[in-house]
Protein backbone atom coordinates (compact mmCIF):
# COMPACT_ATOMS: atom_id res chain seq x y z
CA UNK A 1 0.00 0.00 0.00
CA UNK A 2 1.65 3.06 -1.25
CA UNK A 3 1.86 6.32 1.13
CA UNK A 4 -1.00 8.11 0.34
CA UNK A 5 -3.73 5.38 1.08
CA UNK A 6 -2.03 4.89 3.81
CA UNK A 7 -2.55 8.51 5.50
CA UNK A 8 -6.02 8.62 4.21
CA UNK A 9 -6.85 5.27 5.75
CA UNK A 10 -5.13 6.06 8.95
CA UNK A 11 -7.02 9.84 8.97
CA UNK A 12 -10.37 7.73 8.49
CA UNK A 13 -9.46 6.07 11.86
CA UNK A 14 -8.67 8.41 13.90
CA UNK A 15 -11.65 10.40 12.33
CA UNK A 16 -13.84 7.19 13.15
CA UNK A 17 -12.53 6.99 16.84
CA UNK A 18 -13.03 11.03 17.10
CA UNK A 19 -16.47 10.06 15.91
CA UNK A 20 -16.99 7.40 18.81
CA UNK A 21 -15.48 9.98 21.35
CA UNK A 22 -17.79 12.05 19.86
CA UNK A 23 -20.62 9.74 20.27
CA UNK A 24 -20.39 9.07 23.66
CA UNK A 25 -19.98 12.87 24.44
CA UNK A 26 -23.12 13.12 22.79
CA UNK A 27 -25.02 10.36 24.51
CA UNK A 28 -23.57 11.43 28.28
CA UNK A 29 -24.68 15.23 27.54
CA UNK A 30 -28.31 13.63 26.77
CA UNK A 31 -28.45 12.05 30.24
CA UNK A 32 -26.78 14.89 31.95
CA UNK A 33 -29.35 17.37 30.23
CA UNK A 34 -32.36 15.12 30.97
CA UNK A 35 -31.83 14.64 34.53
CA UNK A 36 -30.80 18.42 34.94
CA UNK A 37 -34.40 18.88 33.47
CA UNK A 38 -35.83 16.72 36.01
CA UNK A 39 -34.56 18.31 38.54
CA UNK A 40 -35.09 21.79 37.32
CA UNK A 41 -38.68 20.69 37.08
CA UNK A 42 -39.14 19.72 40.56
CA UNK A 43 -37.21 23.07 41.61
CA UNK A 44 -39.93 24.88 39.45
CA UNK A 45 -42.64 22.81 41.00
CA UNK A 46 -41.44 23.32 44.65
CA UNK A 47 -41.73 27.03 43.77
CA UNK A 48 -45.17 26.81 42.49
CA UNK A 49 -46.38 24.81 45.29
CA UNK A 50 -45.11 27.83 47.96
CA UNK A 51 -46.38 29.97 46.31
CA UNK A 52 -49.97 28.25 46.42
CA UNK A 53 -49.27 28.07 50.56
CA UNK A 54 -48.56 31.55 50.83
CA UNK A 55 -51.62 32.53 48.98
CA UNK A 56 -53.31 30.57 51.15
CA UNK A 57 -51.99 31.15 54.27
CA UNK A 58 -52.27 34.90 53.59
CA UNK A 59 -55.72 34.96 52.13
CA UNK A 60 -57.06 32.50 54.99
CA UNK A 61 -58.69 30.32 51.62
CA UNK A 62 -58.49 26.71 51.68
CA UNK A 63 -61.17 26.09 49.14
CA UNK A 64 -58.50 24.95 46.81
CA UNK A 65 -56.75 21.77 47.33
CA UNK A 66 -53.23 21.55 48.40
CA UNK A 67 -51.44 20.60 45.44
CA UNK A 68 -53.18 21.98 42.99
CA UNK A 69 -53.17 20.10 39.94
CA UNK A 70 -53.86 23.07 37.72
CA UNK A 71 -50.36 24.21 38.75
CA UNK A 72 -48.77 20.98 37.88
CA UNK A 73 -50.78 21.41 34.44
CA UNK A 74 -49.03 24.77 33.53
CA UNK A 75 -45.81 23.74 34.20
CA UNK A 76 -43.54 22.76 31.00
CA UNK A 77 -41.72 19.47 32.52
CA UNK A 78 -40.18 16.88 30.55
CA UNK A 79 -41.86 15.53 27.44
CA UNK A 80 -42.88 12.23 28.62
CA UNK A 81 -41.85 12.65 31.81
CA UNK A 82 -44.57 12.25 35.26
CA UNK A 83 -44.54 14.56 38.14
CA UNK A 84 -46.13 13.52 41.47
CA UNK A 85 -46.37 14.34 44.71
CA UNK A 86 -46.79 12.58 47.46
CA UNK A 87 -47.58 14.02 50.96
CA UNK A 88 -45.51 12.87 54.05
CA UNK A 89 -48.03 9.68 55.53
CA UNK A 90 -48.40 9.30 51.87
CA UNK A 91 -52.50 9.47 52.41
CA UNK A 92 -52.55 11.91 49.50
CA UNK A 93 -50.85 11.58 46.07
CA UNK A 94 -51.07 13.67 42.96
CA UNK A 95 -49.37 12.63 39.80
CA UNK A 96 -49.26 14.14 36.27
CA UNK A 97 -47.54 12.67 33.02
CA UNK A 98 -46.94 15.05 29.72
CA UNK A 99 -47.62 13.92 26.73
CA UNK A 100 -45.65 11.55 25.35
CA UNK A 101 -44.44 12.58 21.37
CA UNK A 102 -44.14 9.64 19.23
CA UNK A 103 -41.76 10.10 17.03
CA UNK A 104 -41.91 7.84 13.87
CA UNK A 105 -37.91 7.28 13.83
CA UNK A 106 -37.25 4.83 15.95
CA UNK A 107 -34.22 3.64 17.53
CA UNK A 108 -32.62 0.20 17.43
CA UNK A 109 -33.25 -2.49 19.61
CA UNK A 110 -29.54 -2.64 20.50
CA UNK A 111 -29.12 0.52 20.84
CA UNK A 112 -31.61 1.01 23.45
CA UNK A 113 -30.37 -1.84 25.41
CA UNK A 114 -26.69 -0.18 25.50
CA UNK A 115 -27.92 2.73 26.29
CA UNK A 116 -30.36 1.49 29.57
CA UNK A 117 -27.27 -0.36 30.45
CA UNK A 118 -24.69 2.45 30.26
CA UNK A 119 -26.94 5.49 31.26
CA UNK A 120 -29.91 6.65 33.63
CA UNK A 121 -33.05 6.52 31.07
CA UNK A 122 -35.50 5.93 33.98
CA UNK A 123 -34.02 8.34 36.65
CA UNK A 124 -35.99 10.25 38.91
CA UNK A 125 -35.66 13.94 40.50
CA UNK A 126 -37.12 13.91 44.46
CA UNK A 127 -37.37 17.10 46.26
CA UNK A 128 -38.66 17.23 50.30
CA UNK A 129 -40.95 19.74 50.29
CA UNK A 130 -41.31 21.88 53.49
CA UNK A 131 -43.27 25.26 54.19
CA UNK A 132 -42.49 26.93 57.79
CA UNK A 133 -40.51 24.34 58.88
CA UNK A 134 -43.21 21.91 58.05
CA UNK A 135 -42.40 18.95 55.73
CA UNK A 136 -45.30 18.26 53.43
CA UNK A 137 -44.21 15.90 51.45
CA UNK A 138 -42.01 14.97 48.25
CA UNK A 139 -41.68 16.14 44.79
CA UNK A 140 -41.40 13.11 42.34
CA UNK A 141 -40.44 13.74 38.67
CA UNK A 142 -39.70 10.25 36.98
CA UNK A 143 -38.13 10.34 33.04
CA UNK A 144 -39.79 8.32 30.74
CA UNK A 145 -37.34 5.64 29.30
CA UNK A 146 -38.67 5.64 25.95
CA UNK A 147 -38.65 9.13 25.24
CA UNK A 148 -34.98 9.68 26.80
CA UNK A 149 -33.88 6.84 24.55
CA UNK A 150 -35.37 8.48 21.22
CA UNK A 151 -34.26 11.73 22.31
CA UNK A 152 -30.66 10.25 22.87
CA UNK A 153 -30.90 8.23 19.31
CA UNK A 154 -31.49 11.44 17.36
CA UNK A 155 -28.70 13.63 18.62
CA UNK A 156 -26.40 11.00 18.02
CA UNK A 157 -27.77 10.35 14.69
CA UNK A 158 -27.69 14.18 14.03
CA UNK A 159 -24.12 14.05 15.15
CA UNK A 160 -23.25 11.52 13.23
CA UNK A 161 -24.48 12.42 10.57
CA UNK A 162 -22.78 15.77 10.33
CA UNK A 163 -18.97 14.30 11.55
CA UNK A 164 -19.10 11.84 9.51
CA UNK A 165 -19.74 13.79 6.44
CA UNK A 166 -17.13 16.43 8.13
CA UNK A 167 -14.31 13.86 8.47
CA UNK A 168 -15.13 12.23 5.41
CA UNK A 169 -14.68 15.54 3.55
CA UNK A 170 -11.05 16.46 5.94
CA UNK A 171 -9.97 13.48 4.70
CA UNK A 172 -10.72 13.42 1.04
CA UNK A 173 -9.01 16.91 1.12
CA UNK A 174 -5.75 15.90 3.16
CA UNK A 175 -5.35 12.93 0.28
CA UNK A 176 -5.69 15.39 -2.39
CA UNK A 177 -3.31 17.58 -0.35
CA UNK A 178 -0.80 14.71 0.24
CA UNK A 179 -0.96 13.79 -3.39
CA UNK A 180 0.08 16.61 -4.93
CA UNK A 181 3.13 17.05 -2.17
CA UNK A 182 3.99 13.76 -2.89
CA UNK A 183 4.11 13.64 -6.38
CA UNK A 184 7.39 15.17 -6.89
CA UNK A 185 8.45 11.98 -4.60
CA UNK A 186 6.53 10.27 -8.00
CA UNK A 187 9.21 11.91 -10.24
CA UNK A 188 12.35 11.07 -7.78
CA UNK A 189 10.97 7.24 -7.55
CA UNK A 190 11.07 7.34 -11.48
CA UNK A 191 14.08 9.01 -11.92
CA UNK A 192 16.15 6.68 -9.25
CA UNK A 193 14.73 3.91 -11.09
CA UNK A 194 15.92 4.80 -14.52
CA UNK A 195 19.48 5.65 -13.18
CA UNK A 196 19.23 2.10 -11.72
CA UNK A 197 18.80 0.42 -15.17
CA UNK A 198 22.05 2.50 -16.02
CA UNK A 199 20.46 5.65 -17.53
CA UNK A 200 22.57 8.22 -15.13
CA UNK A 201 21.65 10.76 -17.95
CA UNK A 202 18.61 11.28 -16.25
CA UNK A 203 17.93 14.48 -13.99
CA UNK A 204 15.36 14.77 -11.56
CA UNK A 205 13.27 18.16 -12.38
CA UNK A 206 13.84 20.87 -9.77
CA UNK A 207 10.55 21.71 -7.58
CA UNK A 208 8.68 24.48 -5.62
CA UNK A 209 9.06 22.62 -2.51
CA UNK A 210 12.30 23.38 -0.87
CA UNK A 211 12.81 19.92 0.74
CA UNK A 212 11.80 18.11 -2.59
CA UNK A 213 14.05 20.65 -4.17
CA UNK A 214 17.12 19.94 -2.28
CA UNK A 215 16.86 16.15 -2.70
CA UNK A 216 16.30 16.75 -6.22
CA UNK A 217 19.59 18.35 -6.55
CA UNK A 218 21.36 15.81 -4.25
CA UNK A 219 20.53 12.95 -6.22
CA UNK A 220 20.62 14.75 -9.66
CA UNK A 221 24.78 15.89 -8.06
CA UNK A 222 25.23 12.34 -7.18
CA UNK A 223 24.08 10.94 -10.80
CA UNK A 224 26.29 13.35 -12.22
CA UNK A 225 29.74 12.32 -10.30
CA UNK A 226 28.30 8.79 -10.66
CA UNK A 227 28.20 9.58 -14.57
CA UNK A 228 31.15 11.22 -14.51
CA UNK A 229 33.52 8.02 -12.60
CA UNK A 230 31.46 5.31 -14.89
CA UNK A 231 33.10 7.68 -17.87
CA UNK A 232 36.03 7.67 -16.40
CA UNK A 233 36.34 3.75 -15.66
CA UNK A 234 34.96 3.11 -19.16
CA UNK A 235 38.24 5.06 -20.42
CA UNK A 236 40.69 3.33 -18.26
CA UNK A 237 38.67 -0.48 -19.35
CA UNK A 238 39.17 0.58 -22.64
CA UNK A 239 42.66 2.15 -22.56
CA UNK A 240 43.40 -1.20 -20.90
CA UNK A 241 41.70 -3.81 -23.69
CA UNK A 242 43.54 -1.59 -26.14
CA UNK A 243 46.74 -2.24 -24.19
CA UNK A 244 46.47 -5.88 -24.18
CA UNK A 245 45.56 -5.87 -27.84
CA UNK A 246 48.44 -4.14 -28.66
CA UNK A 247 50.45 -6.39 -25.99
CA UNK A 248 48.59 -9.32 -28.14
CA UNK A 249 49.97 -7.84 -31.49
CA UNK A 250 53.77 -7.20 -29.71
CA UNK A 251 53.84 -10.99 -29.02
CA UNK A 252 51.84 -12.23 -31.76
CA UNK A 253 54.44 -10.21 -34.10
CA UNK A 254 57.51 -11.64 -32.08
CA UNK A 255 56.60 -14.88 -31.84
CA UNK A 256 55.87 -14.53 -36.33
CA UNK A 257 59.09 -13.03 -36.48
CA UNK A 258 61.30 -14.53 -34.10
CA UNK A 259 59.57 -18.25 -32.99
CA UNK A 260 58.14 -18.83 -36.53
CA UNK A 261 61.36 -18.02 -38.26
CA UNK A 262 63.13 -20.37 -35.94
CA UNK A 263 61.02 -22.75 -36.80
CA UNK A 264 60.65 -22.30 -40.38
CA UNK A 265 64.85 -22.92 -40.14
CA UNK A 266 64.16 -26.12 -38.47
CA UNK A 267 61.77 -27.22 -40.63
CA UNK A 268 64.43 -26.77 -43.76
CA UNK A 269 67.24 -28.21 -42.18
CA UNK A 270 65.10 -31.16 -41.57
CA UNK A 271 64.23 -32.01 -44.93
CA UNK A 272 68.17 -31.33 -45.82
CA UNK A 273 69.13 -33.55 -43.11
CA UNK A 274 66.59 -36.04 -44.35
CA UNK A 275 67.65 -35.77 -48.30
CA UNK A 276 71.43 -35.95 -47.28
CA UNK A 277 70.29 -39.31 -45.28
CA UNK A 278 68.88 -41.39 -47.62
CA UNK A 279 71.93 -41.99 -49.45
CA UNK A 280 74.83 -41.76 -46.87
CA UNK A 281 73.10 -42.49 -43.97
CA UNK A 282 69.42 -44.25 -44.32
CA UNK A 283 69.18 -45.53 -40.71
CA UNK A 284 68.33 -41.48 -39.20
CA UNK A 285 65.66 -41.07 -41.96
CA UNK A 286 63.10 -41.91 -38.66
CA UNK A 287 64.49 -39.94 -36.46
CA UNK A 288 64.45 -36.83 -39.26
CA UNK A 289 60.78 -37.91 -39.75
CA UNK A 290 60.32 -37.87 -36.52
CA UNK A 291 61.33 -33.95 -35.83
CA UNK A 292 59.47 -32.87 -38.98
CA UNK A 293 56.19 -33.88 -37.06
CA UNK A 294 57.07 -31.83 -34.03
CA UNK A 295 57.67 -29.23 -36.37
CA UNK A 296 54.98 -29.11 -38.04
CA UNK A 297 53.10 -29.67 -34.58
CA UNK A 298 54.68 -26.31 -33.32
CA UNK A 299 53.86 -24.91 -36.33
CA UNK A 300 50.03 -25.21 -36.17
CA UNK A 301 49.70 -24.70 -32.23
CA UNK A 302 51.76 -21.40 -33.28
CA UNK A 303 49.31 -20.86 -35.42
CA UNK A 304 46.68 -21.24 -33.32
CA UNK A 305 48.04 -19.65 -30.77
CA UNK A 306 48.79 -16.23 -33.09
CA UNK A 307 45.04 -16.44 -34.10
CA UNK A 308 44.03 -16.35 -30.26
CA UNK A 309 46.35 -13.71 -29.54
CA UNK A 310 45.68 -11.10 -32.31
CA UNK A 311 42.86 -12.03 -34.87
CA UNK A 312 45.27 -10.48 -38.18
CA UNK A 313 42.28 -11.28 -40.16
CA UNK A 314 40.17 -8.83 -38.66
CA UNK A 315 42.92 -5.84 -40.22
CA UNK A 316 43.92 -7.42 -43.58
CA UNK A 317 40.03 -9.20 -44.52
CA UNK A 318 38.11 -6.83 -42.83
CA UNK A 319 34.89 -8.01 -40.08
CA UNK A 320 32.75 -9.92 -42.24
CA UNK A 321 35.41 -12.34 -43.38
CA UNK A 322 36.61 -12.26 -40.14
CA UNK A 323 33.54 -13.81 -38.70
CA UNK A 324 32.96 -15.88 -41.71
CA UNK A 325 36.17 -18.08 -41.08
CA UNK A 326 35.96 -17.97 -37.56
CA UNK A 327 32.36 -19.62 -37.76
CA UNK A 328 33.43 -22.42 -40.46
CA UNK A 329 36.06 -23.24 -38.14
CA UNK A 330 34.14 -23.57 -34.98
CA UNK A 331 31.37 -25.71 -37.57
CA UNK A 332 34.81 -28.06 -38.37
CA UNK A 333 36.27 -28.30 -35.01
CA UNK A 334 32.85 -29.27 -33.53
CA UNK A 335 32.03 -32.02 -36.38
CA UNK A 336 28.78 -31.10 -36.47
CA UNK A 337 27.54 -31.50 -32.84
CA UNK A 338 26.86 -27.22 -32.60
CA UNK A 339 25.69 -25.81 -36.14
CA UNK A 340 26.83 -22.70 -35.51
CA UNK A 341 24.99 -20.29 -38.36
CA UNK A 342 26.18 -16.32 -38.86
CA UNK A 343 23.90 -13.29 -39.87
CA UNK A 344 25.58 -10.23 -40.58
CA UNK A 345 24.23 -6.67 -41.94
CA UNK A 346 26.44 -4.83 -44.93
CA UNK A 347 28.22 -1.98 -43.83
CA UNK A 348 29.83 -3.58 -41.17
CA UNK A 349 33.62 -3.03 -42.17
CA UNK A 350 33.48 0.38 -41.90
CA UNK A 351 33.08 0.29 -38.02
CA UNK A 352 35.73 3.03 -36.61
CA UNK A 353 38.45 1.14 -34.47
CA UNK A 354 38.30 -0.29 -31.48
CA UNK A 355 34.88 -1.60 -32.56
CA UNK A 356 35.78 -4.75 -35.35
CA UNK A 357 38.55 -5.60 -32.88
CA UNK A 358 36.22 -6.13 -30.22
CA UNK A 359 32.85 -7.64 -31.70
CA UNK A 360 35.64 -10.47 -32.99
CA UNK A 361 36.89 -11.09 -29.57
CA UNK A 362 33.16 -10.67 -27.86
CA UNK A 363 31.60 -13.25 -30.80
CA UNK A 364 34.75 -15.52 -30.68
CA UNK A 365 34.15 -15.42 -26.54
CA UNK A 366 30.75 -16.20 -27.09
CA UNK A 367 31.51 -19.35 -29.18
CA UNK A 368 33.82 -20.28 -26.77
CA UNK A 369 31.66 -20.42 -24.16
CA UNK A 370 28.77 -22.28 -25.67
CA UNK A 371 31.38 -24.55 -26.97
CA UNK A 372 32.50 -25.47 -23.63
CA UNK A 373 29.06 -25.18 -21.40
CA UNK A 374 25.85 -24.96 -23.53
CA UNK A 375 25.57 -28.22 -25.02
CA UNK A 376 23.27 -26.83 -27.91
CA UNK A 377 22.91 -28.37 -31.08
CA UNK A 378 22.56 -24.98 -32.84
CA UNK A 379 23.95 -21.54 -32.04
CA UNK A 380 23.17 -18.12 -34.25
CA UNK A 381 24.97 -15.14 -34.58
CA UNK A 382 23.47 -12.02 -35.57
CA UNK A 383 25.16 -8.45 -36.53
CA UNK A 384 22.79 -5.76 -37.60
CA UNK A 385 22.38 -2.09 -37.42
CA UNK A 386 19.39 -0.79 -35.12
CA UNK A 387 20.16 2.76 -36.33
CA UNK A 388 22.53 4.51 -38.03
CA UNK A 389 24.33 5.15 -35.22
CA UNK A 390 23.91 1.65 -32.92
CA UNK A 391 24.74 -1.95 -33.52
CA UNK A 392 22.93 -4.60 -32.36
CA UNK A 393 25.53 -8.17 -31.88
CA UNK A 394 22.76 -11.44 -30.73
CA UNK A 395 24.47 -14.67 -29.76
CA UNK A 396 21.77 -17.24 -28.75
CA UNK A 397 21.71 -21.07 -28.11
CA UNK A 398 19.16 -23.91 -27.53
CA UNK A 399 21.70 -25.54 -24.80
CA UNK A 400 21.12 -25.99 -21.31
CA UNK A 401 21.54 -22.44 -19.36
CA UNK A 402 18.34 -22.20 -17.44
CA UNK A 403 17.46 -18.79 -15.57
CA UNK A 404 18.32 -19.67 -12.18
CA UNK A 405 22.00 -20.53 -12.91
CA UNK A 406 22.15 -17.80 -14.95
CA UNK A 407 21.24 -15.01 -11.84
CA UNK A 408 23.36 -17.16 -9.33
CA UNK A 409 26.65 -16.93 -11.23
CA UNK A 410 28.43 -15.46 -14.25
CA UNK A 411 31.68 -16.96 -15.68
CA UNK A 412 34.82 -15.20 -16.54
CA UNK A 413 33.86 -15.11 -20.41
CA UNK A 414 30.45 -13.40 -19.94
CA UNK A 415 32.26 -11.05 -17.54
CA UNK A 416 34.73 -10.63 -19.88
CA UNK A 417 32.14 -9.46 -22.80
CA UNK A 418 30.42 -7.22 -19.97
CA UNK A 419 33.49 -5.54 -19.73
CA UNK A 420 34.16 -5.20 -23.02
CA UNK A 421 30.66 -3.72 -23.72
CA UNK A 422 30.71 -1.45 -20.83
CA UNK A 423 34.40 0.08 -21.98
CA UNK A 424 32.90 0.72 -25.46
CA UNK A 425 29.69 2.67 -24.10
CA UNK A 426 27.31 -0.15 -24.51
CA UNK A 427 24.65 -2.16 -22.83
CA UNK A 428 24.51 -6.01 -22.57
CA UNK A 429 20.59 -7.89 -21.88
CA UNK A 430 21.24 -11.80 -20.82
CA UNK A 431 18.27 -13.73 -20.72
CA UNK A 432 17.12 -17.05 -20.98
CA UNK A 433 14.62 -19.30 -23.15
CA UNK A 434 12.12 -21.08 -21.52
CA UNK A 435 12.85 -24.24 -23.04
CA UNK A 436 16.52 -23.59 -22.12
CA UNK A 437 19.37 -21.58 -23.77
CA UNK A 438 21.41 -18.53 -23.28
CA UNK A 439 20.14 -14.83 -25.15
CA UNK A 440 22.91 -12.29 -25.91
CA UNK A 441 22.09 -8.99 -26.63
CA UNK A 442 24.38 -6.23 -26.83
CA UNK A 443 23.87 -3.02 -28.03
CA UNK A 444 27.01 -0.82 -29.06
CA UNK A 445 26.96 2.99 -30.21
CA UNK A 446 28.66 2.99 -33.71
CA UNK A 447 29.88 6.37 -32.47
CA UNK A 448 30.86 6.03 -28.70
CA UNK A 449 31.19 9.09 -26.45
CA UNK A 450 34.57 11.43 -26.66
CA UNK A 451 35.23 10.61 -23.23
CA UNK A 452 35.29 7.06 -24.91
CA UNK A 453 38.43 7.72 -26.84
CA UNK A 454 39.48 10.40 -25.16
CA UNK A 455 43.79 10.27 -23.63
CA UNK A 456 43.10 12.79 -21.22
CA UNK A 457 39.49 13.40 -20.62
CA UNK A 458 38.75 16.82 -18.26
């Protein structure tokens, strides 16, 4: 649950336990106002009931019966409630109930059960009534239960009625306040995420807000110096595959020059030795034999060995050629177990250095390693152009790489390519089939940054 629903939801419960609060408030006012009625009633009654003594008393008239019930009658009491009075032998009583108001909404039966049980619906308001020291009796005024507990159900529907639509409306209005201060956090989220994937050319826009606007900054400073070392380590990765090619064309060339030629020698003195032999000396003709095999096995691992350390077909045959031989010799030296098949776009020999140097060493890596750990029966290479300006090298298989090998561990070749792509300002996808089988896709900028190139970048 993102943020936002959060607050709301945690707004909607304190608003819903303000609302309770609120409720109960509500409900203890309603007792607390209808007793206070009750007794303000019998106060008013006691009053009344003086006065009809001292009328009496002063006027010497007792044709009127003490209490008079057309006193009780005027008085405004409780709706629904009784007033009564009863003298102090209790030989006389006088009692008068108000009209009870039906009202047609009615309350729940569970409501009026919790509210009998947690208030005072029923209460009753006593007074002692006394005139010149003489006690005459009491003043009774009971509540009626019913009309307490309607009373009390429609001020806490009113109330809740009226919060609810209040808090409902605070908190609508918070979430559309907290969205709009949070969506700059939106923009950071996607930003971070995109310089995650490798895109550190993304900024984060600057904001209003001065907190947003100071992380903003922060991150866009730290993508920047993060941009800035990843050009940097590019350079040195590539200064340092350029290095060992040209350490791999240094050796290549000495061991041509210098091994081969020695060689070479060997190889003609040989046959001189073994020409010379058969007719003074036929008995060494096996031993002669004998070196010209070693020979001509240090001649072909040499060979080898000169391919492996600086491809020289890649500079005098050009890419395309290149990758031509090297796949018919991979089909030959596999006999047919890994049909290895090769798809390359036109245009591809005019690729500024380092990049023909490279795609040869990343596709002859590539064949390499499914050689040695796919087991696939069929492996294809394509070269195209996505653009103008990019180049797009797949390498997949139908071997046996599944996806969960493939996120626990990569081997030195694949690092090896990764490094490779990274140096030349490129991006590398690996991915699996379902069925099983290793996906290479790397995607190379035909023209790679300065910084790329650059001796002495700034």
């Amino acid at each position: 649950m993102n943020l936002r629903l959060q607050l709301f939801f945690r707004i909607m419960l304190i608003g819903f336990i303000c609302l309770l609060g609120s409720a109960g408030y509500v409900l203890y006012q309603t007792d607390q106002q209808a007793k206070l009625e009750a007794d303000l009633t019998a106060l008013r009654i006691e009053k009344q009931l003086t006065q009809q003594l001292l009328k009496m008393f002063s006027r010497y008239d007792y044709s009127v019966a003490f209490p008079d019930t057309d006193i009780l009658q005027q008085l405004n009491g409780v709706p629904g409630s009784c007033v009564q009075f009863l003298s102090r032998t209790e030989s006389r009583r006088r009692s008068l109930c108000n009209e009870v108001i039906h009202d047609e909404t009615r309350w729940p039966h569970w409501f009026g059960e919790i509210y009998q049980k947690l208030f005072q619906p029923n209460y009753e308001a006593s007074r002692r009534f006394s005139f010149n020291a003489i006690t005459y009796g009491n003043i009774l005024v009971s509540l009626n239960v019913e009309t307490e507990i309607a009373r009390a159900w429609s001020n806490l529907r009113a109330v809740f009625g009226i919060l609810s639509v209040s808090i409902f409306a605070v908190a609508l209005l918070v979430f559309v306040t907290i969205h709009q201060l949070l969506r700059p956090a939106q923009l950071i989220v996607r930003g971070l995420e995109k310089m995650h994937q490798g895109d550190l050319q993304t900024r984060i826009p600057s904001f209003d807000i001065g907190e947003w606007r100071r992380t903003s900054e922060a991150i866009n400073a730290l993508a920047a110096s993060q941009q800035h070392i990843m050009a940097e380590n590019r350079q040195l990765a590539l200064k340092l595959i350029n290095a060992q090619e040209e350490e791999h064309r240094y050796i290549s060339r000495e061991l041509h020059d210098e091994f081969g030629q020695c060689l070479a020698g060997i190889n003609a003195l040989t046959t001189s030795i073994s020409q010379t032999a058969r007719k003074d000396c036929p008995s060494i003709l096996t031993e002669t034999e004998g070196i010209s095999h070693i020979t001509e096995h240090m001649m072909s691992a040499l060979r080898g060995l000169l391919t492996r350390l600086r491809p020289a077909d890649v500079d005098e045959l050009g890419l395309t050629r290149s990758l031509e031989k090297l796949i018919k010799s991979w089909n030959q030296r596999t006999g047919g177990e890994t049909q290895f098949n090769l798809q390359i776009a036109e245009g591809v020999d005019a690729l500024p250095e380092p990049l023909p140097v490279n795609l040869y060493r990343i596709v002859q890596e590539s064949l390499t390693n499914i050689a040695k750990h796919a087991d696939a029966s069929e492996a294809n290479i394509k070269l195209m152009f996505s653009s103008h300006d990019h180049l797009i090298l797949q390498v997949e298989d139908n071997g046996k790489a599944k996806r969960e090998s493939l996120n626990q561990h990569m081997g030195v070749g694949l690092l090896g390519i990764s490094e490779r792509v990274n140096a030349l300002g490129g991006k590398i996808t690996m991915d699996t089939h379902n069925e099983g089988g290793l996906k290479l896709l790397i995607d190379l900028p035909v023209n790679p940054p300065v910084e790329v190139y650059a001796e002495n970048p700034k």
